[in-house]
C-alpha atoms as a PDB file:
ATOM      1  CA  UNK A   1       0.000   0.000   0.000  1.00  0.00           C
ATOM      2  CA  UNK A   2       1.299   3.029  -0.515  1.00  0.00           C
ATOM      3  CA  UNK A   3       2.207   5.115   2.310  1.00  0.00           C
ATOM      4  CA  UNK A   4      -0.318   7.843   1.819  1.00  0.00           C
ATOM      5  CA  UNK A   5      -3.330   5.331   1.437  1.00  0.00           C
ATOM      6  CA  UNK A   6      -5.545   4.992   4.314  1.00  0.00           C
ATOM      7  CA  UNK A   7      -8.070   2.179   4.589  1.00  0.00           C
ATOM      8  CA  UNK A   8     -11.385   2.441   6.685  1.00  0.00           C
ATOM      9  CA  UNK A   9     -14.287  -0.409   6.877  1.00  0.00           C
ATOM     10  CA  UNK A  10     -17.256   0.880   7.938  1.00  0.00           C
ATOM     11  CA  UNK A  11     -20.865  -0.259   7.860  1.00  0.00           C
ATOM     12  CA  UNK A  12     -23.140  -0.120   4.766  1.00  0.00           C
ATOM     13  CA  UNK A  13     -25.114   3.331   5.553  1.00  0.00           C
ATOM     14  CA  UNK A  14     -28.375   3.940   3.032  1.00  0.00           C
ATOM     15  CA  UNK A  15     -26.547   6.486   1.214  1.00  0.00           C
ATOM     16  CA  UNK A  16     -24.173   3.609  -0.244  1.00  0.00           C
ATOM     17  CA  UNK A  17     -27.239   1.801  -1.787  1.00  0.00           C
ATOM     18  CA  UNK A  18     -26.871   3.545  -5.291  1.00  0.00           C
ATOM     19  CA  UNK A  19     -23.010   3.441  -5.336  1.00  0.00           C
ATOM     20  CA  UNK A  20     -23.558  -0.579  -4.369  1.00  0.00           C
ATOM     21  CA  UNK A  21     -25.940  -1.186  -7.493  1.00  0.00           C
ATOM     22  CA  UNK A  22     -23.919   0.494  -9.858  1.00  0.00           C
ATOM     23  CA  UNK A  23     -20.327  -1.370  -8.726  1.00  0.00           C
ATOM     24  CA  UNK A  24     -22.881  -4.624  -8.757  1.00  0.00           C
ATOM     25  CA  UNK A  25     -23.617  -4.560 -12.138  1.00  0.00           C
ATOM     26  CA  UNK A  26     -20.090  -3.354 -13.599  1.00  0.00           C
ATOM     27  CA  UNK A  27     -19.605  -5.070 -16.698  1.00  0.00           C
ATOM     28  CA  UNK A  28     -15.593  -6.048 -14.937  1.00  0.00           C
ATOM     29  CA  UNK A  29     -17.118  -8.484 -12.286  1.00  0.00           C
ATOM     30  CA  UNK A  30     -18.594 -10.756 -14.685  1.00  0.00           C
ATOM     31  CA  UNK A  31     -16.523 -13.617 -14.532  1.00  0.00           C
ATOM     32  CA  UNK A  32     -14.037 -12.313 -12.152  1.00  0.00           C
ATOM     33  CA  UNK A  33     -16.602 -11.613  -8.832  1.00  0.00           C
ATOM     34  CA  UNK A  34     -19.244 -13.941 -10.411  1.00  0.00           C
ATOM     35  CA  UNK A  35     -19.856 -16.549 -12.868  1.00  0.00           C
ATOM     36  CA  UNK A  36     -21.295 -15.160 -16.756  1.00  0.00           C
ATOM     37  CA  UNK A  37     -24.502 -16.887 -15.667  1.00  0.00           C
ATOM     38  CA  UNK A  38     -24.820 -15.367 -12.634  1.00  0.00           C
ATOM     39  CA  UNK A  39     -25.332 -12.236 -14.144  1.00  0.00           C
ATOM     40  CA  UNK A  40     -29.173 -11.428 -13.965  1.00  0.00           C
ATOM     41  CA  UNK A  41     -29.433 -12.556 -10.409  1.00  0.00           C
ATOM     42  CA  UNK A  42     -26.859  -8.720  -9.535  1.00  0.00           C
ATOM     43  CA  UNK A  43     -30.357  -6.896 -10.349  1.00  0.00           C
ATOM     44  CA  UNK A  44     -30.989  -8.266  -6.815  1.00  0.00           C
ATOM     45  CA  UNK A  45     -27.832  -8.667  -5.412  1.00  0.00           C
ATOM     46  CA  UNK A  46     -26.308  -5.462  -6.143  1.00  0.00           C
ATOM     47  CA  UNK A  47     -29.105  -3.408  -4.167  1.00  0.00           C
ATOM     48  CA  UNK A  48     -29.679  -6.224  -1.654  1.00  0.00           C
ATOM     49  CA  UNK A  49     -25.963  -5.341  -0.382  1.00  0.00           C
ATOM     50  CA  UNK A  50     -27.104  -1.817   0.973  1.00  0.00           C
ATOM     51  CA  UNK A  51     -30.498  -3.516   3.126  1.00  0.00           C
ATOM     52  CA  UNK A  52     -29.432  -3.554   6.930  1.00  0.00           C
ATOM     53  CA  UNK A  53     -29.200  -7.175   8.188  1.00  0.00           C
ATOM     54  CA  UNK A  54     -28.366  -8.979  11.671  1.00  0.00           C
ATOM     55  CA  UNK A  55     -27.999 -11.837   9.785  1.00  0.00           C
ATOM     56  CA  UNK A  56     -25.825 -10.712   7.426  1.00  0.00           C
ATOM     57  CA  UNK A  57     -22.820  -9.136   7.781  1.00  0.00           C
ATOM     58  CA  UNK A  58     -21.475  -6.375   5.796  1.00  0.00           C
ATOM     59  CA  UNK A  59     -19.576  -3.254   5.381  1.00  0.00           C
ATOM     60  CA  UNK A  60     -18.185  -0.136   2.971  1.00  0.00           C
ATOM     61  CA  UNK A  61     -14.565  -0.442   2.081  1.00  0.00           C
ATOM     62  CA  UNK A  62     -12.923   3.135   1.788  1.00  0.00           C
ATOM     63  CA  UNK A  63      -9.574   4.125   0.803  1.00  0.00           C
ATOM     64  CA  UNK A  64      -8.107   7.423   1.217  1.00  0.00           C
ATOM     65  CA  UNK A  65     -11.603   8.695   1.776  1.00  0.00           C
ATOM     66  CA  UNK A  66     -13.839   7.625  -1.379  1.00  0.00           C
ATOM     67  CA  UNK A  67     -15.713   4.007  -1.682  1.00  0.00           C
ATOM     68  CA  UNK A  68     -13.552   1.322  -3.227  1.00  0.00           C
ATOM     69  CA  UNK A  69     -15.113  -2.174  -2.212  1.00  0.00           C
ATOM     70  CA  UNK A  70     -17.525  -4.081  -0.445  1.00  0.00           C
ATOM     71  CA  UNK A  71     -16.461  -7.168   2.027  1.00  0.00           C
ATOM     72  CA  UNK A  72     -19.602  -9.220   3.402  1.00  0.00           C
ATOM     73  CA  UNK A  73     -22.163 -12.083   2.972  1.00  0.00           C
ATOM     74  CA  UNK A  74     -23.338 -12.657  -0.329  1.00  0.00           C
ATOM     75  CA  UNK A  75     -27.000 -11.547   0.278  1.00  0.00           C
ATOM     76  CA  UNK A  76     -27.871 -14.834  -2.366  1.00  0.00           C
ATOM     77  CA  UNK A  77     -25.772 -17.375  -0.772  1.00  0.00           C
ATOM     78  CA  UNK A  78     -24.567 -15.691   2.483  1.00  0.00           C
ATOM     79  CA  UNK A  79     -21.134 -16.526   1.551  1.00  0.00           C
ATOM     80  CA  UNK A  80     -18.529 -14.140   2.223  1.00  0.00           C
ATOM     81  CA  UNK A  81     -17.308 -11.756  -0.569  1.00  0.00           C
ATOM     82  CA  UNK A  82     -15.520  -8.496  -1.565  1.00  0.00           C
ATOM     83  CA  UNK A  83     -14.643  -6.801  -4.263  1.00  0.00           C
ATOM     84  CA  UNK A  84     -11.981  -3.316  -4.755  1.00  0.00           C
ATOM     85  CA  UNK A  85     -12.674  -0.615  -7.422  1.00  0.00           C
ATOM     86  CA  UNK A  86      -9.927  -1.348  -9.661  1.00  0.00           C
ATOM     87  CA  UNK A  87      -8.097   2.308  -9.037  1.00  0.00           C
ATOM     88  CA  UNK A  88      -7.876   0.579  -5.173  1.00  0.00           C
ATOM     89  CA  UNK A  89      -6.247  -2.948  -6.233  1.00  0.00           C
ATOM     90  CA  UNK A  90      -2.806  -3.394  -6.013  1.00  0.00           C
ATOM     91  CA  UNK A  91      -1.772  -1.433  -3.188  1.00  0.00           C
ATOM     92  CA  UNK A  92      -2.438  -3.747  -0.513  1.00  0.00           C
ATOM     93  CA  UNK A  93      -5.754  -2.401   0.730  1.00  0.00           C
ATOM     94  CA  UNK A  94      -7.289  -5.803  -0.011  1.00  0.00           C
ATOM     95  CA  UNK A  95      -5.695  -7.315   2.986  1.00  0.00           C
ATOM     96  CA  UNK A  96      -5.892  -4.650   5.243  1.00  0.00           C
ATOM     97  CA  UNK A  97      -9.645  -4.149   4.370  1.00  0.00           C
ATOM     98  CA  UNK A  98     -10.351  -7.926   4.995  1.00  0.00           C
ATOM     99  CA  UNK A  99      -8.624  -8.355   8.144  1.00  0.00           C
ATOM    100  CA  UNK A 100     -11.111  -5.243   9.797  1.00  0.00           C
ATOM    101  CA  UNK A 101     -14.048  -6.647   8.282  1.00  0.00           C
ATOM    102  CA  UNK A 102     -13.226 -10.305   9.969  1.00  0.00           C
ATOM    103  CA  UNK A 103     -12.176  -8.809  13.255  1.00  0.00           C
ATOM    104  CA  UNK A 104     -14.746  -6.339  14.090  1.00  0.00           C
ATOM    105  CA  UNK A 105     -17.695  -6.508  11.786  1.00  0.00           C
ATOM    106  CA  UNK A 106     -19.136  -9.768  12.388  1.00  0.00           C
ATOM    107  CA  UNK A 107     -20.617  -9.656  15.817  1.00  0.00           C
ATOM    108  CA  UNK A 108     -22.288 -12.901  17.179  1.00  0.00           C
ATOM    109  CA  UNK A 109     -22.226 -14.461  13.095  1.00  0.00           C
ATOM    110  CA  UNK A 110     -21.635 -17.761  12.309  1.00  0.00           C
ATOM    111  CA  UNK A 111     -18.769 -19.951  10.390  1.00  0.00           C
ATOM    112  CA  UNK A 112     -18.937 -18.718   6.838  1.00  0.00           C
ATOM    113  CA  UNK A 113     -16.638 -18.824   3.732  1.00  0.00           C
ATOM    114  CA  UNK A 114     -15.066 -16.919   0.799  1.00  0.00           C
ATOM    115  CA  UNK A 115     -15.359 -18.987  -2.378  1.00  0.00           C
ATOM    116  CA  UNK A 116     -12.509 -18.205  -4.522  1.00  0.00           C
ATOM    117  CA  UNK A 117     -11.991 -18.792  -8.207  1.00  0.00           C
ATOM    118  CA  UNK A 118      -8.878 -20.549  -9.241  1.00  0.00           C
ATOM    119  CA  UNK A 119      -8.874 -17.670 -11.952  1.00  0.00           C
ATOM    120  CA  UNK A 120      -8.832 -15.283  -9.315  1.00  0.00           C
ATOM    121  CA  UNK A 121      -4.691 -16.004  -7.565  1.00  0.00           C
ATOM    122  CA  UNK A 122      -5.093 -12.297  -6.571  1.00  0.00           C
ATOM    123  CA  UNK A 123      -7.699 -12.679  -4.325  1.00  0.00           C
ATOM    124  CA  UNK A 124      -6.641 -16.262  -2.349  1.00  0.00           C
ATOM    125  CA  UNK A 125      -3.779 -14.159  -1.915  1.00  0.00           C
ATOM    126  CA  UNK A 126      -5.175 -10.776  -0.128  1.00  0.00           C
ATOM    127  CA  UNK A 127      -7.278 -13.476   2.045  1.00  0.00           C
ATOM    128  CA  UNK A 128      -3.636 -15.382   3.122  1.00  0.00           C
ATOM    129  CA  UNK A 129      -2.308 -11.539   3.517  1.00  0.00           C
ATOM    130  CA  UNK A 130      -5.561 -10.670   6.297  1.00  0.00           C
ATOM    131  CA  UNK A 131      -5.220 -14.291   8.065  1.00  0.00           C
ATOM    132  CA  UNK A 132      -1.202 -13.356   8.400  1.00  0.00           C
ATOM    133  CA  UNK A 133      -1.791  -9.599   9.712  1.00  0.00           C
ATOM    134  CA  UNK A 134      -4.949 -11.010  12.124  1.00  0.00           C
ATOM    135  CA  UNK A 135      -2.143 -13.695  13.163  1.00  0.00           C
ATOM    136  CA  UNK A 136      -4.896 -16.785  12.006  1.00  0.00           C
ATOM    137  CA  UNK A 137      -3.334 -19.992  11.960  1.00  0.00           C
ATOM    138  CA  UNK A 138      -5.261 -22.263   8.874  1.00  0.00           C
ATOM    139  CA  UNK A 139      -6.077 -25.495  11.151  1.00  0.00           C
ATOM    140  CA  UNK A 140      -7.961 -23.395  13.696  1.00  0.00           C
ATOM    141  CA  UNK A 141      -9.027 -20.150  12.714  1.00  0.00           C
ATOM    142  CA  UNK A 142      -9.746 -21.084   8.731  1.00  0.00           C
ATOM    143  CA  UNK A 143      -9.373 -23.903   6.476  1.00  0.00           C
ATOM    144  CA  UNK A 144      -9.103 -24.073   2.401  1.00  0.00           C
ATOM    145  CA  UNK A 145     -10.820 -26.451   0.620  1.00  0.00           C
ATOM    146  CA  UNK A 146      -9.576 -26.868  -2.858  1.00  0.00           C
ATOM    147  CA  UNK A 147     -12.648 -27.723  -5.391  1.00  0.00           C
ATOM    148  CA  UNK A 148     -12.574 -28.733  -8.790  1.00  0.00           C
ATOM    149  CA  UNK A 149     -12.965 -24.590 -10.079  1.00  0.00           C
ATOM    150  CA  UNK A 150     -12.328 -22.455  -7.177  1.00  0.00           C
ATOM    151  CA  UNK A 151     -11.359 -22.887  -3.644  1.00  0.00           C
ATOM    152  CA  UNK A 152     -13.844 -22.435  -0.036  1.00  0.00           C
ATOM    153  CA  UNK A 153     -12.031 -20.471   2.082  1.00  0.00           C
ATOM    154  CA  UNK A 154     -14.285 -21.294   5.870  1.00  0.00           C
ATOM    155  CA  UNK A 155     -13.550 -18.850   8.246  1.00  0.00           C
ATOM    156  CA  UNK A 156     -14.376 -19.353  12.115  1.00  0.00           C
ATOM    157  CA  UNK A 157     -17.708 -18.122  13.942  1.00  0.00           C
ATOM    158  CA  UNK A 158     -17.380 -14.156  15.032  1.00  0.00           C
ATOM    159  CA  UNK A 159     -14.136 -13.871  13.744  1.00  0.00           C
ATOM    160  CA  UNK A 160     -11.468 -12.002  15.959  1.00  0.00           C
ATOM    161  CA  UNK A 161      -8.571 -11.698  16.316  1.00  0.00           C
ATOM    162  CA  UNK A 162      -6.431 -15.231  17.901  1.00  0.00           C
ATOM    163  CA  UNK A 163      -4.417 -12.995  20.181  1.00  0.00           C
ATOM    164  CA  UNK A 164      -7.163 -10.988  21.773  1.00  0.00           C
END
C-alpha cells in the first residue's frame, strides 16, 4: 500500500445503496466476482448489499476517503465476498480491508466462507495476507478447501482476532 493510502471499513449506511448497485452490475465483475450466468441474479444482489441485516454481515470499504469495495455475505448465498474498485487494487488495501471486516464486523455471526476462483490467484492471496496480519493460523481459525474450479475459504464463527 502506498504510504499515503488509508483504509477504513465501515458499515453499509443507506446512502451507499446507489453506489452498491452500480459497482454490482459493472460489466468487470462478470466472470471475475461472479460466474457469466450469474449475471441477472446482480439486479438483486447489487441493491440487496445496501439492506441492513443482523444476519448478514457487511460493510463499505474506503480508501483514502472515497468508496472502493464491499467485504460481506453474499445476500444470495450468504457466503462471504468483496470486491476493490480497480483504481484501489494493487496497493495492498485488499488485505488490510479484509482483516477489519473479519475482526470487528461480524458480531455474534456464524462460520462462513469466501469462495474463490482458481482464476482469481489475486484474491486467495489478499485473504492469506488478512489471516497473516490477524495472526490466524489455517487449522484453527480457517481452512481451504480446494474444489474442482475455485477454492472455499471457511472462516471461524465471530471472527477475531487469535491474540485478543
Amino acid at each position: 500500500m502506498t504510504p499515503s493510502a488509508s483504509v477504513t471499513v465501515r458499515g453499509v449506511r443507506r446512502g451507499d445503496r446507489p453506489w452498491l448497485v452500480a459497482v454490482g452490475l459493472d460489466p468487470e465483475k462478470i466472470g471475475r466476482q461472479y460466474h457469466w450466468a450469474e449475471t441477472p441474479l446482480q439486479l438483486w444482489c447489487a441493491p440487496a448489499r445496501a439492506l441492513p441485516s443482523r444476519r448478514r454481515p457487511a460493510a463499505i470499504i474506503e480508501v483514502d476517503g472515497r468508496r472502493a469495495g464491499y467485504v460481506g455475505a453474499n445476500p444470495l448465498s450468504g457466503n462471504l465476498e468483496y470486491f476493490l474498485q480497480p483504481w484501489a487494487r494493487g496497493r495492498g488495501a485488499g488485505p488490510v480491508a479484509i482483516a477489519a471486516f473479519l475482526a470487528g464486523h461480524r458480531h455474534g455471526d456464524r462460520a462462513r466462507r469466501f469462495v474463490v476462483s482458481h482464476a482469481n490467484a489475486r484474491s486467495l492471496a489478499a485473504l492469506r495476507r488478512a489471516f497473516e496480519l490477524l495472526g490466524w493460523r489455517e487449522g484453527s481459525d480457517y481452512r481451504m478447501v480446494v474444489g474442482r474450479g475455485s477454492t472455499s475459504v471457511w472462516v471461524r464463527p465471530e471472527a477475531s482476532s487469535s491474540t485478543a
